[in-house]
Every structure is written in structure tokens, then in C-alpha cells.
N, C-alpha and C. Protein backbone atom coordinates (compact mmCIF):
# COMPACT_ATOMS: atom_id res chain seq x y z
N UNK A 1 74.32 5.39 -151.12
CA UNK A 1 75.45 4.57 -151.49
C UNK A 1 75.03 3.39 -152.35
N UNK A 2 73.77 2.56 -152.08
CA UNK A 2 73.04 1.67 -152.67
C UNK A 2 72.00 1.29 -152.58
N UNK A 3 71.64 0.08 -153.15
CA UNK A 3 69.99 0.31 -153.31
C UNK A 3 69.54 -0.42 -151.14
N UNK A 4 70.93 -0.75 -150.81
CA UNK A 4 70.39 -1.10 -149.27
C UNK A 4 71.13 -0.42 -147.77
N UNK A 5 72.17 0.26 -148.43
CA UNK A 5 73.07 1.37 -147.61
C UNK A 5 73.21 2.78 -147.48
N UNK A 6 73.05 3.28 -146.69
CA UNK A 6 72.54 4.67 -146.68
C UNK A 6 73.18 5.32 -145.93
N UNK A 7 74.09 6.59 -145.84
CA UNK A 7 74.90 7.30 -145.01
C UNK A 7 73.86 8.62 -144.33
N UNK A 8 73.97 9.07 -143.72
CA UNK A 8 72.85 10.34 -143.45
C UNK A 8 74.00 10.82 -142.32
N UNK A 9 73.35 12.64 -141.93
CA UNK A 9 73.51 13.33 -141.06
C UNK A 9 72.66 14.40 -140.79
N UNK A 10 72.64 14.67 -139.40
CA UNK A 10 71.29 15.33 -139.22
C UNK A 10 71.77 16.29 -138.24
N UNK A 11 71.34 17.45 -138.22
CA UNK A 11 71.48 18.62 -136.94
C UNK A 11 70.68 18.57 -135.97
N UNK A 12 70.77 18.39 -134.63
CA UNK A 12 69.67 18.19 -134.28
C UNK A 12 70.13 19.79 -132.58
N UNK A 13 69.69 20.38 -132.53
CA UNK A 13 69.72 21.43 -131.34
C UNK A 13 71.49 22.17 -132.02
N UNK A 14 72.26 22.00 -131.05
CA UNK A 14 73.55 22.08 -130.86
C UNK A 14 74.38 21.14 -131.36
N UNK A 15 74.04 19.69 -131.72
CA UNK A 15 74.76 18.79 -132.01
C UNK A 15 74.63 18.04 -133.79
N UNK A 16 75.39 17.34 -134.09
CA UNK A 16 75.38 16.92 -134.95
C UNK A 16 75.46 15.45 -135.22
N UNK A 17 74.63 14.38 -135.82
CA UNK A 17 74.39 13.35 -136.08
C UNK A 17 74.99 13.12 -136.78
N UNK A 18 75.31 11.62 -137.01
CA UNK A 18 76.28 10.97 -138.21
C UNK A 18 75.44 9.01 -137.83
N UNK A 19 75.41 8.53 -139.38
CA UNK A 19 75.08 7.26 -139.19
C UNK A 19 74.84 6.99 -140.90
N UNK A 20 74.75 5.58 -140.37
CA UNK A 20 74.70 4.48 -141.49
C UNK A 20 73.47 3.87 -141.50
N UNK A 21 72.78 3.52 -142.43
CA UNK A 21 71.19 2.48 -142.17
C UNK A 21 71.63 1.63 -143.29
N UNK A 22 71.08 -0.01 -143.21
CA UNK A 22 71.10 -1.30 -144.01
C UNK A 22 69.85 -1.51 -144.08
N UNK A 23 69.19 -1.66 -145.18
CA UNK A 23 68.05 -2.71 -145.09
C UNK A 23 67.92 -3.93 -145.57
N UNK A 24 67.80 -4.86 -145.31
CA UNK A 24 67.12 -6.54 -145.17
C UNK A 24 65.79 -6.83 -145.84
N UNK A 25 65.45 -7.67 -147.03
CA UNK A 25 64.49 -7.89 -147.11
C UNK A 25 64.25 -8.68 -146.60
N UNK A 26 62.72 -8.80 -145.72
CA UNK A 26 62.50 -9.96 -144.56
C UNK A 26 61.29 -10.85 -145.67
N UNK A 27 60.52 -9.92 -146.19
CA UNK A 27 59.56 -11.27 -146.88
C UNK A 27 59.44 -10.26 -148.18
N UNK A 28 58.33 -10.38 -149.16
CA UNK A 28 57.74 -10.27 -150.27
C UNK A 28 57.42 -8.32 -150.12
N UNK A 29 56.99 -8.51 -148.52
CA UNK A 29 56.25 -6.93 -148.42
C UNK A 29 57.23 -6.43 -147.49
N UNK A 30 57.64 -7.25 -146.40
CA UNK A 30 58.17 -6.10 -145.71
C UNK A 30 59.82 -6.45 -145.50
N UNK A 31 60.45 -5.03 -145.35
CA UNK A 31 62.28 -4.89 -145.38
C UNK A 31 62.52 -4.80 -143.46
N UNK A 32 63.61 -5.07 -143.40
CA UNK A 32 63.74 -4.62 -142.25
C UNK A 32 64.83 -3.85 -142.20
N UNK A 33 65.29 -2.42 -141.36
CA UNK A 33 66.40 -1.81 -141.43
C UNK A 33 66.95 -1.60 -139.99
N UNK A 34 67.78 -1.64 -140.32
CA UNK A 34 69.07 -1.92 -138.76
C UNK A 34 70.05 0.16 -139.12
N UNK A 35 69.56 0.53 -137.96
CA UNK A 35 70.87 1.83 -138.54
C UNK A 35 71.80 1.92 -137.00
N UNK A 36 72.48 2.66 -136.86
CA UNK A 36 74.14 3.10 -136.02
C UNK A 36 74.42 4.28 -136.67
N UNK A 37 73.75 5.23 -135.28
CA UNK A 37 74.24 6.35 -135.84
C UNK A 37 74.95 6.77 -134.19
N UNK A 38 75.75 7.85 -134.66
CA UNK A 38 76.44 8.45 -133.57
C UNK A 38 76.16 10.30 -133.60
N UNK A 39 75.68 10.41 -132.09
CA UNK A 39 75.56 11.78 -131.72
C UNK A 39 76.52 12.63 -130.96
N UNK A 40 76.15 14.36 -131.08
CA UNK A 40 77.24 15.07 -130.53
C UNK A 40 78.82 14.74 -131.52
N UNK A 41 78.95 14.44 -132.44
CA UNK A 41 79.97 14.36 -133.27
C UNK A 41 81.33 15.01 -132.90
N UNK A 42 80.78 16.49 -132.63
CA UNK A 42 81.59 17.37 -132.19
C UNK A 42 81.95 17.40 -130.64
N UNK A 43 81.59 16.44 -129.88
CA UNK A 43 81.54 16.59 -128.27
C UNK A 43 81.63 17.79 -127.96
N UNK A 44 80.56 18.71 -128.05
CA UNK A 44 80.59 20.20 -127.58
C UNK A 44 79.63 20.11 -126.20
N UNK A 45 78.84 18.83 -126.53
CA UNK A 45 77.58 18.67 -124.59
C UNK A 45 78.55 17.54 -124.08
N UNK A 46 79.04 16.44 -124.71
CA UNK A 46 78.99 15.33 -124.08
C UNK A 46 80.28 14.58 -124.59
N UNK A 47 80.45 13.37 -123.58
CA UNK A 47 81.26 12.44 -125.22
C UNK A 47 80.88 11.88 -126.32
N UNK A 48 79.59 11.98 -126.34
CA UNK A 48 78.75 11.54 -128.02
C UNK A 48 78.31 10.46 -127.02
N UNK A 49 77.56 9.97 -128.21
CA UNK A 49 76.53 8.23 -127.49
C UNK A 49 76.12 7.58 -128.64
N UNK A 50 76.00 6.19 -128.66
CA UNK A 50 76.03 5.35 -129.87
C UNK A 50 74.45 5.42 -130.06
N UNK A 51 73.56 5.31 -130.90
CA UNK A 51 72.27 5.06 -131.06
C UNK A 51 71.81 3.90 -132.23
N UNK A 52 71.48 3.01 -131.72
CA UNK A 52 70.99 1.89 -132.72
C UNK A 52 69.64 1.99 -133.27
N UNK A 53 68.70 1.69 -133.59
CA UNK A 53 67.58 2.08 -134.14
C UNK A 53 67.11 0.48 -135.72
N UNK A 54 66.29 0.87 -134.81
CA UNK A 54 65.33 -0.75 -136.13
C UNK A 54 64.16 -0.37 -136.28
N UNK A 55 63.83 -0.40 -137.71
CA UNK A 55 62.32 -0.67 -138.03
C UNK A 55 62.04 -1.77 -139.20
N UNK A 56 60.80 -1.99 -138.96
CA UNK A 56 59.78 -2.92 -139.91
C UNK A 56 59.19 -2.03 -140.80
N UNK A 57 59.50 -1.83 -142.25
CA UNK A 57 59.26 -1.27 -143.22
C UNK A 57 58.03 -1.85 -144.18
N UNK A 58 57.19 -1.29 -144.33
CA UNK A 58 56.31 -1.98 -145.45
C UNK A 58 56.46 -1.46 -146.84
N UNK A 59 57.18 -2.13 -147.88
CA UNK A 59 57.58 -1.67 -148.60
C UNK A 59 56.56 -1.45 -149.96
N UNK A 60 55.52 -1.71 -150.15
CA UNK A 60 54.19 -1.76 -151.08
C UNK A 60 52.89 -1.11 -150.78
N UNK A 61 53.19 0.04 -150.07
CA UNK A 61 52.07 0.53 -149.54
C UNK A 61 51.73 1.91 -150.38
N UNK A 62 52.91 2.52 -150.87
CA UNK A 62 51.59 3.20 -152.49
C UNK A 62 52.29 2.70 -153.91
């Protein structure tokens, strides 16, 4: 979507993923990204479940 928003979806067994990721530049080298994704889409196991997820990105490493 942009150079810091990102939509994705992923299959994972039986179910299907859906989410968003942002990234943050925190300094010179490293980004930080915040994502919200949601599983089971289809509630075919479950009622779905929210999943948050963060990492520390080093963005200059090749």
C-alpha cells in the first residue's frame, strides 16, 4: 500500500490469515513494525483470535 503499510494474507493449515503491518522509523538503522492480524477468517475451527506481533528491524544490513 506504501512505503510503511502493508496488507498481507496467509494460509496457514485449514485457516486463513488476514492483517495489516506499519513500520516506524526508530533511529538511523533500525525501523520498528507493529502488525494486527486476524486468524481463522472463515471461523471454520474457532471464532478467529486477534494476533499482534512487533519486531525490531535492522534496516542496513546488506
Amino acid at each position: 500500500m506504501s512505503d510503511h503499510l502493508s496488507l498481507g494474507a496467509s494460509w496457514y493449515g485449514d485457516e486463513v490469515i488476514a492483517g495489516v503491518t506499519s513500520t516506524f522509523e526508530v533511529s538511523d538503522r533500525l525501523d520498528l513494525q507493529l502488525g494486527l492480524s486476524y486468524g481463522d477468517v472463515g471461523q471454520r475451527n474457532s471464532d478467529g483470535r486477534w494476533m499482534l506481533s512487533i519486531a525490531v528491524v535492522r534496516a542496513d544490513i546488506f
